[in-house]
PDB file of N, CA and C in Angstrom:
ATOM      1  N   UNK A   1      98.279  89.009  98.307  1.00  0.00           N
ATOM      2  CA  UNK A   1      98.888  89.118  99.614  1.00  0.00           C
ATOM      3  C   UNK A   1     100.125  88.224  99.699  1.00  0.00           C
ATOM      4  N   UNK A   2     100.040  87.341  98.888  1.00  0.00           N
ATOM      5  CA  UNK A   2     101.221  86.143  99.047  1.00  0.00           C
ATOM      6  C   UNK A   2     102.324  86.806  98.703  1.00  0.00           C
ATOM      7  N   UNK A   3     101.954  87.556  97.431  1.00  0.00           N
ATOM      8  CA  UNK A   3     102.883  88.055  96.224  1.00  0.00           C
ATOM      9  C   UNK A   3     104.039  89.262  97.101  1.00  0.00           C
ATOM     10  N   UNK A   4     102.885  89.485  98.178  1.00  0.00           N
ATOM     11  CA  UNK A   4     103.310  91.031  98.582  1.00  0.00           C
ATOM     12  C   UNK A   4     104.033  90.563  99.631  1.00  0.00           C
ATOM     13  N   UNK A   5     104.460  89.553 100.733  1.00  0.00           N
ATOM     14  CA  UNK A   5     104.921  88.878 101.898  1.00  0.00           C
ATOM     15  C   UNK A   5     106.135  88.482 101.167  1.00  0.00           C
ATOM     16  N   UNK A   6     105.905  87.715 100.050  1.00  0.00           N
ATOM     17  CA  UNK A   6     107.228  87.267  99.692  1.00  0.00           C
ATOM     18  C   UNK A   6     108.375  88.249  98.894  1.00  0.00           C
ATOM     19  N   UNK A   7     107.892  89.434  98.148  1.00  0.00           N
ATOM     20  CA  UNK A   7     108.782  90.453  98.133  1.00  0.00           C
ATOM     21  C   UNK A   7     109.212  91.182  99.093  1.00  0.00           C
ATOM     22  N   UNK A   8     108.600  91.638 100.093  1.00  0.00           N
ATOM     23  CA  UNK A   8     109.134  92.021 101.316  1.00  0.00           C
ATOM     24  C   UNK A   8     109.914  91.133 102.078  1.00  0.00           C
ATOM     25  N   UNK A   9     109.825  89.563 102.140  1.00  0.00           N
ATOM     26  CA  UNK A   9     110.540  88.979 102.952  1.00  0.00           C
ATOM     27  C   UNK A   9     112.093  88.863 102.241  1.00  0.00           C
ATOM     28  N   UNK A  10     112.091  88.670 100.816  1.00  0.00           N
ATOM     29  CA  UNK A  10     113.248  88.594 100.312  1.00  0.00           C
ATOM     30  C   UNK A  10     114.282  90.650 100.082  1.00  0.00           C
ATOM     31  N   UNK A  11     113.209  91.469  99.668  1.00  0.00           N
ATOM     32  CA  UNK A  11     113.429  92.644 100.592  1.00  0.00           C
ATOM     33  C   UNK A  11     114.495  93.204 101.724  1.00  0.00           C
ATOM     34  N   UNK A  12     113.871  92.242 102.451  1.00  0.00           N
ATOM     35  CA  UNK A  12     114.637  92.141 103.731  1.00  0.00           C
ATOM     36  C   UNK A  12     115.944  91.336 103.671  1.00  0.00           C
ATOM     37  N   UNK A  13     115.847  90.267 103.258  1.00  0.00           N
ATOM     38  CA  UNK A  13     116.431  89.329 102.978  1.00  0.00           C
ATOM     39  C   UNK A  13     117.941  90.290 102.432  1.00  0.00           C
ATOM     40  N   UNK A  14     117.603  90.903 100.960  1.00  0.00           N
ATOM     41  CA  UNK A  14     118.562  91.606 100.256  1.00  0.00           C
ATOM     42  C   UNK A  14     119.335  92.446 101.728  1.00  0.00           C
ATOM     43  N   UNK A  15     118.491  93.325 102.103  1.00  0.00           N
ATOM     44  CA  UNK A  15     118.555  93.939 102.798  1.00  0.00           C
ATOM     45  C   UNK A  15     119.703  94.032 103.912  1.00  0.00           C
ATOM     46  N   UNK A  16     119.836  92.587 104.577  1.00  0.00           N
ATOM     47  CA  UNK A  16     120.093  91.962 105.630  1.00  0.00           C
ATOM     48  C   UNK A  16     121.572  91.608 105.335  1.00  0.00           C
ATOM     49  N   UNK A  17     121.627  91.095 103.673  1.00  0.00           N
ATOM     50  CA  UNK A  17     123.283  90.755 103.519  1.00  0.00           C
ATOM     51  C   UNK A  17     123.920  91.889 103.095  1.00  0.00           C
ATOM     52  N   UNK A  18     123.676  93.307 102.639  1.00  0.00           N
ATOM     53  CA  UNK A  18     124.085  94.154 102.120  1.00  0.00           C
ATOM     54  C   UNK A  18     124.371  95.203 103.316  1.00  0.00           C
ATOM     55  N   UNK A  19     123.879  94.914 104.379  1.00  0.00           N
ATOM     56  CA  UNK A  19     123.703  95.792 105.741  1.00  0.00           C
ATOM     57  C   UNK A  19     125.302  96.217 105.905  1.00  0.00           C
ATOM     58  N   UNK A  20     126.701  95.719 105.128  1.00  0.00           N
ATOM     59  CA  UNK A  20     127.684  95.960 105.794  1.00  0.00           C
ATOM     60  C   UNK A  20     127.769  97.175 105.061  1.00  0.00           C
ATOM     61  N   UNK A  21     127.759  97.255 103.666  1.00  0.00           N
ATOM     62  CA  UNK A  21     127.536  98.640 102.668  1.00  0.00           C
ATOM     63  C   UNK A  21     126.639  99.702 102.506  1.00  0.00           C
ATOM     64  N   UNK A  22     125.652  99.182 103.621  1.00  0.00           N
ATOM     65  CA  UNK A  22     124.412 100.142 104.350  1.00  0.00           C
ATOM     66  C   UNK A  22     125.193 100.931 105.139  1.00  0.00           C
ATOM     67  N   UNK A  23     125.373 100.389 106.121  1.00  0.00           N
ATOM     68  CA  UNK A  23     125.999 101.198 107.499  1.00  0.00           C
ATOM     69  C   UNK A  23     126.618 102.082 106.511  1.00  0.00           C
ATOM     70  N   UNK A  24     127.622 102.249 106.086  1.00  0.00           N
ATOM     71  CA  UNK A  24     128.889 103.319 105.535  1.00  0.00           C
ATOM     72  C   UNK A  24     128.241 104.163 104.768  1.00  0.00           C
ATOM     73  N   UNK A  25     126.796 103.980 104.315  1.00  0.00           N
ATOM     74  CA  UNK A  25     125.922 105.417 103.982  1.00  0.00           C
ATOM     75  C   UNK A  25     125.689 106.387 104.904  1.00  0.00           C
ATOM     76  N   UNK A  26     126.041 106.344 106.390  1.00  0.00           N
ATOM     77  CA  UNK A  26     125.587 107.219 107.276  1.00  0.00           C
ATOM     78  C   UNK A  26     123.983 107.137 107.495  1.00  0.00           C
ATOM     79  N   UNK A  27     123.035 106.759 107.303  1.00  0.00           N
ATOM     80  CA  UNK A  27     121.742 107.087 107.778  1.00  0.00           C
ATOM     81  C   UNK A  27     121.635 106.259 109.088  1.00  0.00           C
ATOM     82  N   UNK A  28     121.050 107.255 109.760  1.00  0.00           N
ATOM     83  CA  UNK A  28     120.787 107.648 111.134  1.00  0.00           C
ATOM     84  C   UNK A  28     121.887 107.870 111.991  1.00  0.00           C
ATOM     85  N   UNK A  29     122.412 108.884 111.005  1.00  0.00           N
ATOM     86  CA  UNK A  29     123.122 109.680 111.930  1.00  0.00           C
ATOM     87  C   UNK A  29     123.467 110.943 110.948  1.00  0.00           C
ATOM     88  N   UNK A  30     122.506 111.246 110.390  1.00  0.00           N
ATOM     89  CA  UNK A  30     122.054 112.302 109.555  1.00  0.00           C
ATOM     90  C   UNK A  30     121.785 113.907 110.634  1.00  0.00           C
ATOM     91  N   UNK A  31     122.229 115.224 110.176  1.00  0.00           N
ATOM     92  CA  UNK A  31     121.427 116.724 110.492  1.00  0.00           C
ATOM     93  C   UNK A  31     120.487 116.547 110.963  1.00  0.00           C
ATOM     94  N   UNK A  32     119.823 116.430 111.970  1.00  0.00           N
ATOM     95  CA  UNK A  32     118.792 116.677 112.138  1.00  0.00           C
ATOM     96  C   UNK A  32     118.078 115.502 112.902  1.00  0.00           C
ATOM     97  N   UNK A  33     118.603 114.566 112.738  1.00  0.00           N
ATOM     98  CA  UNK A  33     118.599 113.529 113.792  1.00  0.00           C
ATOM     99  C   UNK A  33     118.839 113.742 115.679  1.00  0.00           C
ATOM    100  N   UNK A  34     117.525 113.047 115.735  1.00  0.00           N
ATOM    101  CA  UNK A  34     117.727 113.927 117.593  1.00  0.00           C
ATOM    102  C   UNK A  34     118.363 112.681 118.257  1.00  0.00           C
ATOM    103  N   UNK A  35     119.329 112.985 118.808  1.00  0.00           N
ATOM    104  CA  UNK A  35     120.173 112.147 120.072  1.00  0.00           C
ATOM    105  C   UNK A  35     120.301 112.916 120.869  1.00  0.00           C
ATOM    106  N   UNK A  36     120.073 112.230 122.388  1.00  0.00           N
ATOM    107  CA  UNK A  36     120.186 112.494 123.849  1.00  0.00           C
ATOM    108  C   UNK A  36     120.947 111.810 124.394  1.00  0.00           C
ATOM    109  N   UNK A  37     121.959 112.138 125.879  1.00  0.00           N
ATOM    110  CA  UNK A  37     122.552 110.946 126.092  1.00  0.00           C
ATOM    111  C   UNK A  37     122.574 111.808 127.344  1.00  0.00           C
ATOM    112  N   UNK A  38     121.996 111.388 128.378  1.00  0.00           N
ATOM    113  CA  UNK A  38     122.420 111.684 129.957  1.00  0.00           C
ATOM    114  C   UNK A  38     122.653 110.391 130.399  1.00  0.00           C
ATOM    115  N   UNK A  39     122.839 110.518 131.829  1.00  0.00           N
ATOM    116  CA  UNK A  39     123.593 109.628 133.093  1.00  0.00           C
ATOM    117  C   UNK A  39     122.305 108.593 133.078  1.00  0.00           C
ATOM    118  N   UNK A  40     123.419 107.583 132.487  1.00  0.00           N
ATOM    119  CA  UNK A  40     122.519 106.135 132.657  1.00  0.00           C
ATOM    120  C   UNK A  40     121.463 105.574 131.814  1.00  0.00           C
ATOM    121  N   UNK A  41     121.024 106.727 130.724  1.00  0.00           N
ATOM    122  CA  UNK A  41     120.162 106.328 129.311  1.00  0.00           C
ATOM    123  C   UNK A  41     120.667 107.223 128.271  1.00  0.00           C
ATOM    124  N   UNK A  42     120.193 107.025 127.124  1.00  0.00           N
ATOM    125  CA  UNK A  42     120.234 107.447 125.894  1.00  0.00           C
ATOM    126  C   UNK A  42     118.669 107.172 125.054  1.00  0.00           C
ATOM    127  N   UNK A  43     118.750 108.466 124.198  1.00  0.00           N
ATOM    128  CA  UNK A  43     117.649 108.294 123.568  1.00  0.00           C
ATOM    129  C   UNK A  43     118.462 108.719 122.057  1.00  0.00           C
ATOM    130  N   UNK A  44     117.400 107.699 120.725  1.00  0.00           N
ATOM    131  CA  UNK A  44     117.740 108.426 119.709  1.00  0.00           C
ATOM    132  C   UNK A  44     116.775 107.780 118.470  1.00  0.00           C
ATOM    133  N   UNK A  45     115.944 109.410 117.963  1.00  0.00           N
ATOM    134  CA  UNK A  45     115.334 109.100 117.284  1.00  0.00           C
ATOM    135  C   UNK A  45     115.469 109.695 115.872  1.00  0.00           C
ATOM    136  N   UNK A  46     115.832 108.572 115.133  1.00  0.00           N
ATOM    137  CA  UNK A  46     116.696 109.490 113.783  1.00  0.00           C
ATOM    138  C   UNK A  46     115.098 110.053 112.545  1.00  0.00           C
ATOM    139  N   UNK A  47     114.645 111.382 113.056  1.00  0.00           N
ATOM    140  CA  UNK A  47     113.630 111.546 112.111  1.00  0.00           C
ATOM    141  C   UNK A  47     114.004 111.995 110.896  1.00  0.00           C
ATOM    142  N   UNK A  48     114.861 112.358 110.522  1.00  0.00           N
ATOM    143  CA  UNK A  48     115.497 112.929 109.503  1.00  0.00           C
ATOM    144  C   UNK A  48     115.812 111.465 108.081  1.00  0.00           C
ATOM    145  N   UNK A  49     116.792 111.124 108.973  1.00  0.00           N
ATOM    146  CA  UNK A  49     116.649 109.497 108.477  1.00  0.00           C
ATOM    147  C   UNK A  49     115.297 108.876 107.752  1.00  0.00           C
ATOM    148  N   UNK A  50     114.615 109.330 108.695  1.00  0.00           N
ATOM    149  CA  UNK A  50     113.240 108.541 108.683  1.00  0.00           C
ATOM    150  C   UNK A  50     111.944 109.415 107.111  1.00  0.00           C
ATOM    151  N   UNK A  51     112.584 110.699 107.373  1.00  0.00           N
ATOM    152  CA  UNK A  51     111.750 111.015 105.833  1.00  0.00           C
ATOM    153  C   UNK A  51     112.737 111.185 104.737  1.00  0.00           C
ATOM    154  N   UNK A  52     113.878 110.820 105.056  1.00  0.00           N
ATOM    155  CA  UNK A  52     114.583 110.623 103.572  1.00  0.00           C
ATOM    156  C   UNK A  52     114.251 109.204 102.877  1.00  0.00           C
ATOM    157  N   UNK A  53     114.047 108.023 103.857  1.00  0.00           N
ATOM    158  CA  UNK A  53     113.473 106.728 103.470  1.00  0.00           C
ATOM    159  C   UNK A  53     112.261 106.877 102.990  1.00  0.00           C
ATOM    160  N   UNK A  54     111.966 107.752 103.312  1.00  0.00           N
ATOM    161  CA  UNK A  54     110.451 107.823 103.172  1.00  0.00           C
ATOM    162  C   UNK A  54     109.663 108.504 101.528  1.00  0.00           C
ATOM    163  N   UNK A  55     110.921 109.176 101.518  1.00  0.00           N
ATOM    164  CA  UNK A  55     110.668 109.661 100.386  1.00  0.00           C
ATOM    165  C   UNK A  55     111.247 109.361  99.274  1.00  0.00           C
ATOM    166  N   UNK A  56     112.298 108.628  99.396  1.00  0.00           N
ATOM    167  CA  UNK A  56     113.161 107.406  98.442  1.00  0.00           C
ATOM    168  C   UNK A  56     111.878 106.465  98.292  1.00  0.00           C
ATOM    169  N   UNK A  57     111.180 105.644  99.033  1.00  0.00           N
ATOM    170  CA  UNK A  57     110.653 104.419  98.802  1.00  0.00           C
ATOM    171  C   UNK A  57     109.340 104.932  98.059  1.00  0.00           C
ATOM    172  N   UNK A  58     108.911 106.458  98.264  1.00  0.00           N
ATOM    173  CA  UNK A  58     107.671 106.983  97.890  1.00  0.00           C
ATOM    174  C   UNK A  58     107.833 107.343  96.337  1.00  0.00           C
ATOM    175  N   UNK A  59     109.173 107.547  95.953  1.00  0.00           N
ATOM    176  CA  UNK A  59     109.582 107.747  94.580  1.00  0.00           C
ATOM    177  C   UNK A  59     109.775 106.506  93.333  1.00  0.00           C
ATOM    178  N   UNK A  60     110.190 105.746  94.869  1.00  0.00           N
ATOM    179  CA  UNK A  60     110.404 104.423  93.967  1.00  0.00           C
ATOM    180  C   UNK A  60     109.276 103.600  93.632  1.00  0.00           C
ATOM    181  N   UNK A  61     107.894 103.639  94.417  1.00  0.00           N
ATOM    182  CA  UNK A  61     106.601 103.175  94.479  1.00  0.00           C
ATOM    183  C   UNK A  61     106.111 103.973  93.407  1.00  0.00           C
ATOM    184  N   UNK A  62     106.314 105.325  93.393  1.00  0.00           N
ATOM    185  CA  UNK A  62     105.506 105.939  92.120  1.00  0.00           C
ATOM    186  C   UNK A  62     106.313 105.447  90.709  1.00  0.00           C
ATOM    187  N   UNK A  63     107.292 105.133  90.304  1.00  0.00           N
ATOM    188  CA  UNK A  63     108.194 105.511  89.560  1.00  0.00           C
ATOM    189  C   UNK A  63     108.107 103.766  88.817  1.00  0.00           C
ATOM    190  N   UNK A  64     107.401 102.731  90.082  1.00  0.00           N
ATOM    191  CA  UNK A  64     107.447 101.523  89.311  1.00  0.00           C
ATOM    192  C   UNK A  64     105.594 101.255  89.160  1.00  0.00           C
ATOM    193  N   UNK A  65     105.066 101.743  89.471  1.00  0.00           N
ATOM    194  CA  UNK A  65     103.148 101.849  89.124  1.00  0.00           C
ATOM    195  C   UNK A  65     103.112 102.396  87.578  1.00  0.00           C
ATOM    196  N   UNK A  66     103.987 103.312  87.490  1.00  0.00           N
ATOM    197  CA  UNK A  66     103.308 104.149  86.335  1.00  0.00           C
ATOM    198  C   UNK A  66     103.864 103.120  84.978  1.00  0.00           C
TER     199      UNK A  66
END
């Protein structure tokens, strides 16, 4: 559990300083991504976004087990 907190925290970490070369990938604001915007709120839930991560990290989990 230790092992697993501290790769995720540094994870993030990576994550966090690289965020300026993130953004300019476009995700979440991908096809298929639902945005709303009426008078006085906005909604936006990028699902599209959300199973391309999903299936990147699911490739990359299989791809470092085996």
């Amino acid at each position: 559990m230790q092992r697993l907190l501290i790769v995720l925290g540094l994870l993030i970490l990576i994550a966090g300083l690289a965020w300026p070369w993130i953004a300019r990938l476009g995700l979440g604001r991908l096809p298929g991504d639902i945005n709303v915007e009426r008078d006085g709120w906005s909604f936006h839930f990028p699902i599209v976004t959300s199973i391309v991560i999903s299936v990147v990290l699911t490739l990359l989990l299989w791809l470092f087990r085996k």
